[in-house]
C-alpha atoms as a PDB file:
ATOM      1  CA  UNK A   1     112.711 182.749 110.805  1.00  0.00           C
ATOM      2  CA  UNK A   2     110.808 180.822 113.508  1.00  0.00           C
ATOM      3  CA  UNK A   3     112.082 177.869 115.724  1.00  0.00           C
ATOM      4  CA  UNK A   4     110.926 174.811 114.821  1.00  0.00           C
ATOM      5  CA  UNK A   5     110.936 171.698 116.050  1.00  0.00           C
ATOM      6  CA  UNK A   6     113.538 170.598 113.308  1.00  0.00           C
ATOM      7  CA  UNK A   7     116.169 172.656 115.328  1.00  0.00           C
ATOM      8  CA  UNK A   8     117.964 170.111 117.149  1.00  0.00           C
ATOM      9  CA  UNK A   9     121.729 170.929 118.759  1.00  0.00           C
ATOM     10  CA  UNK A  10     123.490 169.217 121.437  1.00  0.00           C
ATOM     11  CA  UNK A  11     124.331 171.836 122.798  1.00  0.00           C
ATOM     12  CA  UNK A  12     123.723 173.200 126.912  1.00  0.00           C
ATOM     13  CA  UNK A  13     122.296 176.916 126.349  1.00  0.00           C
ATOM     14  CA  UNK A  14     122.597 177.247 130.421  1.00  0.00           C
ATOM     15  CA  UNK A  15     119.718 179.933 130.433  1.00  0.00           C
ATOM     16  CA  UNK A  16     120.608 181.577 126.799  1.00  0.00           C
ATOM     17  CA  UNK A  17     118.167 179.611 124.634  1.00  0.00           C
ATOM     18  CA  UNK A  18     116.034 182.546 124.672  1.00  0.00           C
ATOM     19  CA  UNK A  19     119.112 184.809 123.432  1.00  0.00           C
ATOM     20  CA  UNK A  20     120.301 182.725 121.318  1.00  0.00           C
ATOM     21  CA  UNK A  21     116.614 181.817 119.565  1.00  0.00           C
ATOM     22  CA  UNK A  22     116.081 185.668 119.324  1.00  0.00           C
ATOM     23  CA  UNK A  23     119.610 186.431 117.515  1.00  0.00           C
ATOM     24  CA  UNK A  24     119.215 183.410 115.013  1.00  0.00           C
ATOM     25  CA  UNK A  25     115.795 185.122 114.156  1.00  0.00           C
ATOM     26  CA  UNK A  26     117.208 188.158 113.528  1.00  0.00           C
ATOM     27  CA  UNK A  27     119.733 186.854 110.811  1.00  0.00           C
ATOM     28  CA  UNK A  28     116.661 184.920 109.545  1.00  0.00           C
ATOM     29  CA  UNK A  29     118.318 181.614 110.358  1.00  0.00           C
ATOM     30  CA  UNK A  30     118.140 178.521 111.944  1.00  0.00           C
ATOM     31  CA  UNK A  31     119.706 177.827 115.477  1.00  0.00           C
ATOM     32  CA  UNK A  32     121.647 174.712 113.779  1.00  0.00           C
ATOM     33  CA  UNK A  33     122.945 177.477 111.163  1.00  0.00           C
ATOM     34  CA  UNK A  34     123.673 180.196 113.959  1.00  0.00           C
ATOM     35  CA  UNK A  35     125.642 177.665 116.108  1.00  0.00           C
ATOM     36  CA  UNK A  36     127.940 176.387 113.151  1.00  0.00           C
ATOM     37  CA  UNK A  37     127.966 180.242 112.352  1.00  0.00           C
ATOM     38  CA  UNK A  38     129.576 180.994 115.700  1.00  0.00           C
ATOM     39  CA  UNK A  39     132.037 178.297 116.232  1.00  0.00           C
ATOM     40  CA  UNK A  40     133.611 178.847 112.823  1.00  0.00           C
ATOM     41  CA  UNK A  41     134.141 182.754 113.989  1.00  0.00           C
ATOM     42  CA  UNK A  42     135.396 181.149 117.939  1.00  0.00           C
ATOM     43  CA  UNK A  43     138.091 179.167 115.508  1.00  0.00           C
ATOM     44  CA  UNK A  44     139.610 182.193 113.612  1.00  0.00           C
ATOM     45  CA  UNK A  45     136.984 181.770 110.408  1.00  0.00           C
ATOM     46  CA  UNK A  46     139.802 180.059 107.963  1.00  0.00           C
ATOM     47  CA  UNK A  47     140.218 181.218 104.592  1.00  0.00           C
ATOM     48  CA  UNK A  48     139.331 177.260 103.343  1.00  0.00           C
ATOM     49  CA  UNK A  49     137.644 175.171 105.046  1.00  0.00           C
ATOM     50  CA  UNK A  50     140.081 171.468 105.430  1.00  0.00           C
ATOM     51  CA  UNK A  51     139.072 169.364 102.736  1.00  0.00           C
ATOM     52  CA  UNK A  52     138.202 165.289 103.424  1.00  0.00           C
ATOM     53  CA  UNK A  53     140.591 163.049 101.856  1.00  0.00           C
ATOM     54  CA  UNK A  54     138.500 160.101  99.801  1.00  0.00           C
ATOM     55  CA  UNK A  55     139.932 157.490 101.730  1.00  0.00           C
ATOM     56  CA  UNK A  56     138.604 159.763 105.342  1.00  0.00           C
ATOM     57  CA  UNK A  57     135.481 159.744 103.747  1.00  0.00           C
ATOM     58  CA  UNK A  58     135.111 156.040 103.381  1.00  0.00           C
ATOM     59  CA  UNK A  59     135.286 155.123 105.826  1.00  0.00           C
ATOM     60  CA  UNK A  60     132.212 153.730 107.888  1.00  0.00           C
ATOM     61  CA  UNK A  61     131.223 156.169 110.614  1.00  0.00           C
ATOM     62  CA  UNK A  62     128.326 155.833 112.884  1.00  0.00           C
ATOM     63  CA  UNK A  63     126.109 159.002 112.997  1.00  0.00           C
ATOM     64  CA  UNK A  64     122.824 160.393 114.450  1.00  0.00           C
ATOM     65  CA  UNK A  65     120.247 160.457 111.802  1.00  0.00           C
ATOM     66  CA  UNK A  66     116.833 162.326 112.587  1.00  0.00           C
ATOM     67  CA  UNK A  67     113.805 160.934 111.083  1.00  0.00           C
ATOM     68  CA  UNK A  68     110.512 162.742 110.718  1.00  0.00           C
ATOM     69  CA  UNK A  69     107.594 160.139 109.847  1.00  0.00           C
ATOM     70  CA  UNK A  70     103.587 159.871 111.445  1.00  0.00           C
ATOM     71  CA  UNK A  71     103.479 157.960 115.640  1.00  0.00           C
ATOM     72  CA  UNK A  72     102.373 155.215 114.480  1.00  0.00           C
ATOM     73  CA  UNK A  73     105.180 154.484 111.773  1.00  0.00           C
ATOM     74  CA  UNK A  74     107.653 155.059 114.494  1.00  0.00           C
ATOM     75  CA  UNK A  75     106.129 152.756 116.849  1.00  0.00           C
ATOM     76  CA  UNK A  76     106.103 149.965 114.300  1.00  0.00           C
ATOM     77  CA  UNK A  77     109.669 150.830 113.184  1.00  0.00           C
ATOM     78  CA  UNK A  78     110.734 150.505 117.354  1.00  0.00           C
ATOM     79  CA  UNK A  79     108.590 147.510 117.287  1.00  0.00           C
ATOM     80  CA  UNK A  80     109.862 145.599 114.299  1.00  0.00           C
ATOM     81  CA  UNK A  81     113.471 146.155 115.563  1.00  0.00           C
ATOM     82  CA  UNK A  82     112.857 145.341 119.143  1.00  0.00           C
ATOM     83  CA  UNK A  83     111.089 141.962 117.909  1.00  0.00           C
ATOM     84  CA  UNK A  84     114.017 141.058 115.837  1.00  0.00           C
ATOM     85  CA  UNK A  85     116.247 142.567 118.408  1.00  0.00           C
ATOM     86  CA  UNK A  86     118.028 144.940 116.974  1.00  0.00           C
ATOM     87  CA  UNK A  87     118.661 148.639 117.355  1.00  0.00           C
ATOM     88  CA  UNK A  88     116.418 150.698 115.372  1.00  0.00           C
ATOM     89  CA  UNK A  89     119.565 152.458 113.885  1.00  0.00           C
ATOM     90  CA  UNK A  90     120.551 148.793 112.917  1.00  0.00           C
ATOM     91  CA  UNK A  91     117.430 147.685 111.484  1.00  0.00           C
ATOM     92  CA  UNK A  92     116.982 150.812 109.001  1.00  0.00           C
ATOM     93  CA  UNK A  93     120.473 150.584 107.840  1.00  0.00           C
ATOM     94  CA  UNK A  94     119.499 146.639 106.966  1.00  0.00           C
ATOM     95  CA  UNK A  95     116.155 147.919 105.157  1.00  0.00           C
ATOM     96  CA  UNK A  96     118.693 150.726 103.288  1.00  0.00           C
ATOM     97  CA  UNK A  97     121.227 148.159 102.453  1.00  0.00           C
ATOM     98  CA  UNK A  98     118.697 145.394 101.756  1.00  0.00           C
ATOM     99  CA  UNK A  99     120.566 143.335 104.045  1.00  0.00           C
ATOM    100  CA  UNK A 100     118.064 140.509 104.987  1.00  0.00           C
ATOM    101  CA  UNK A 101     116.468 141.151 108.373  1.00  0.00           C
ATOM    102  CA  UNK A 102     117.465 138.381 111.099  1.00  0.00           C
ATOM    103  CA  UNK A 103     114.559 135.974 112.551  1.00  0.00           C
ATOM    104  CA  UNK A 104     112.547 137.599 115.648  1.00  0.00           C
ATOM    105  CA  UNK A 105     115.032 137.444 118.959  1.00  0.00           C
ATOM    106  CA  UNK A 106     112.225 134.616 120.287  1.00  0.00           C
ATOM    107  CA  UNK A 107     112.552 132.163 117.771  1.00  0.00           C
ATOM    108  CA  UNK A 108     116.702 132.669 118.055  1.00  0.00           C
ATOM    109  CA  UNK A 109     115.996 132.061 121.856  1.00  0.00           C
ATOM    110  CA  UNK A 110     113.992 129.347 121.403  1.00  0.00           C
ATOM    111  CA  UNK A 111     116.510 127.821 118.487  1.00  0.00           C
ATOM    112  CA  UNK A 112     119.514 128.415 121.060  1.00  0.00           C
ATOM    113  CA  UNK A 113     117.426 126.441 123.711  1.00  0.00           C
ATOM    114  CA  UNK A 114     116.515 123.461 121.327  1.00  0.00           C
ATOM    115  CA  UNK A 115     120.028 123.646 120.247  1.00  0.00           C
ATOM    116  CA  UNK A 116     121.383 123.357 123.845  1.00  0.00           C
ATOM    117  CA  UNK A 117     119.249 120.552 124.691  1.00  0.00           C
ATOM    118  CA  UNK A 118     120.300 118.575 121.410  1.00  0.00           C
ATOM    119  CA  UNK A 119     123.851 119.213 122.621  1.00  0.00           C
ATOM    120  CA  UNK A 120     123.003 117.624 126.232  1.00  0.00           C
ATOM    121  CA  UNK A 121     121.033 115.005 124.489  1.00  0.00           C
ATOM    122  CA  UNK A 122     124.271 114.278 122.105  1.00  0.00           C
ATOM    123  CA  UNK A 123     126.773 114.495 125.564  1.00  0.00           C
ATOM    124  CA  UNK A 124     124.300 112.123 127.481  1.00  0.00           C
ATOM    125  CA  UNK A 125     124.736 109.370 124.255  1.00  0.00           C
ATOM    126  CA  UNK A 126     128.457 109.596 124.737  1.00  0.00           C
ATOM    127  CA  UNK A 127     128.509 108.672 128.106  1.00  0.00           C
ATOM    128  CA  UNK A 128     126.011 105.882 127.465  1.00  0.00           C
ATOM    129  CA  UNK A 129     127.729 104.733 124.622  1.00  0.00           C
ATOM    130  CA  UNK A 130     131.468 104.800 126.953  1.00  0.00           C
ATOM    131  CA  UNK A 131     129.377 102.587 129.354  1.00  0.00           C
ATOM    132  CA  UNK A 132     128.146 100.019 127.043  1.00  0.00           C
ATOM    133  CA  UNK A 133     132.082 100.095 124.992  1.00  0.00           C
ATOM    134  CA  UNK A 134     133.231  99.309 129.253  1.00  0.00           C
ATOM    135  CA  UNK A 135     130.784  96.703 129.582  1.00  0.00           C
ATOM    136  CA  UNK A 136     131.382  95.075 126.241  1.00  0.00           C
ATOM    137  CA  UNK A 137     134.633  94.742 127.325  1.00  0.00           C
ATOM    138  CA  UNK A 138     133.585  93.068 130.663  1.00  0.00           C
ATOM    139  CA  UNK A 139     131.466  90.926 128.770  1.00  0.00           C
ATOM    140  CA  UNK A 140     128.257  91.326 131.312  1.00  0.00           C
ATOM    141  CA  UNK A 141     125.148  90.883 128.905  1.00  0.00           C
ATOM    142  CA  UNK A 142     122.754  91.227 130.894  1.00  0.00           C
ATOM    143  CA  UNK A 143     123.739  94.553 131.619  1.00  0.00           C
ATOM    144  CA  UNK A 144     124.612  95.815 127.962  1.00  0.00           C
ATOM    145  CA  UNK A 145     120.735  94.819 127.171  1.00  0.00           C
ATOM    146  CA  UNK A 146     119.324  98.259 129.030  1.00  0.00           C
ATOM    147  CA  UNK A 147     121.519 100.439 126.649  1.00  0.00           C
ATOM    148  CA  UNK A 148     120.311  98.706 123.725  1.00  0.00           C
ATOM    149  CA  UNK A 149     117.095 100.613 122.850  1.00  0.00           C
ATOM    150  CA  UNK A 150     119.696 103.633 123.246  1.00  0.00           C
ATOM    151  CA  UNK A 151     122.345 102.410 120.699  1.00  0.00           C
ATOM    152  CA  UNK A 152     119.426 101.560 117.997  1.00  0.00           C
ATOM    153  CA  UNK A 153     118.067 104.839 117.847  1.00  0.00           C
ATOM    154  CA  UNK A 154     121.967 106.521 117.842  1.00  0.00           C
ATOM    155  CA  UNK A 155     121.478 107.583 114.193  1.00  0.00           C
ATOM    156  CA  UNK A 156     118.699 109.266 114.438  1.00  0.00           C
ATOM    157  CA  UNK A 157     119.409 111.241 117.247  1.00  0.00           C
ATOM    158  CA  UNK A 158     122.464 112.500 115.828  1.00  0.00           C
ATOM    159  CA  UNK A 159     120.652 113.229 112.269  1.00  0.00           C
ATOM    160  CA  UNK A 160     118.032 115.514 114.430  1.00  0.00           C
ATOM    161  CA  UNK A 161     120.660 117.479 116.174  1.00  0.00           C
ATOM    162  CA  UNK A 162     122.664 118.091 112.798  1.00  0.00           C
ATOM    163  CA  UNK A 163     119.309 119.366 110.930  1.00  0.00           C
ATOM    164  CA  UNK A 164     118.814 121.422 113.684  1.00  0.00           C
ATOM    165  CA  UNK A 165     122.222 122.929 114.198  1.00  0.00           C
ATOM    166  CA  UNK A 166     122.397 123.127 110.148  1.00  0.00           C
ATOM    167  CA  UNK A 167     119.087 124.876 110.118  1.00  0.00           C
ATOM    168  CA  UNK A 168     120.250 127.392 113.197  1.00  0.00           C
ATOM    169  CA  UNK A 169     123.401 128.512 110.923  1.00  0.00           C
ATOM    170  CA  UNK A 170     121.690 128.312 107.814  1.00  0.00           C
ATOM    171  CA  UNK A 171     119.290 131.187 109.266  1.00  0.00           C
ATOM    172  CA  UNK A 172     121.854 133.338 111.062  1.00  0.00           C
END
């Protein structure tokens, strides 16, 4: 049987590839099917092979999966997950599953950063709003007037950072 390219093994041949090639062609085989061949005669060929228990087999195990599919498929798959930021593994386990796919990795940057500066915005407030509660208690009016404009708009400000925060979680 001829090597093809669908004869992957991590394996080292250290200068035997050639050897080893040539045998599996002679038992008109694959290299895959030669190797497993070989180790189960270097282990003492068992009379059964150990059986998997259900609950060994349910359990979630991360393996190397192969996929054959045209260039350009594969660079949009390697695209798509890189713009959302995710392994490809990841992302084709999401499309299998059809887990919903997160938003790109910019917008969550750029929802992190508005996020971050709402949260500075809200932190500045409280310290204005601890320096107008001192100066109420001083009783200095004249003072208190250049926080004013800042107290009116406290409500909004506050409402804007929620939607934002609630639409960051809502999307993650």
């Amino acid at each position: 049987m001829a090597t093809t390219s669908r004869d992957r093994i991590g394996i080292d041949l250290r200068g035997i590839g050639d050897a080893v090639r040539a045998a599996a062609r002679a038992r008109q085989t694959t290299i895959a099917a030669f190797a497993r061949e070989a180790l189960v005669e270097a282990i003492g060929r068992p009379s059964t092979l150990p059986e998997v228990s259900a609950t060994e087999s349910s359990r979630a195990e991360i393996v190397k999966l192969t996929l054959r599919m045209r260039q350009r498929d594969a660079e949009a798959l390697n695209s798509n997950a890189t713009h959302l930021g995710l392994s490809y593994g990841e992302y084709v386990a999401r499309l299998v599953k059809q887990i919903p796919l997160p938003m790109p990795a910019a917008e969550r940057a750029a929802d992190r950063a508005a996020l971050m500066i709402s949260n500075d915005n809200l932190a500045a407030l409280s310290v204005d709003l601890a320096a107008l509660m001192r100066l109420l208690r001083m009783a200095k009016s004249a003072q208190v007037e250049r926080y004013r404009r800042r107290i009116e708009t406290v409500d909004l400000d506050i409402r804007r950072h929620l939607d934002r925060v609630s639409a960051l979680i809502a999307a993650a």
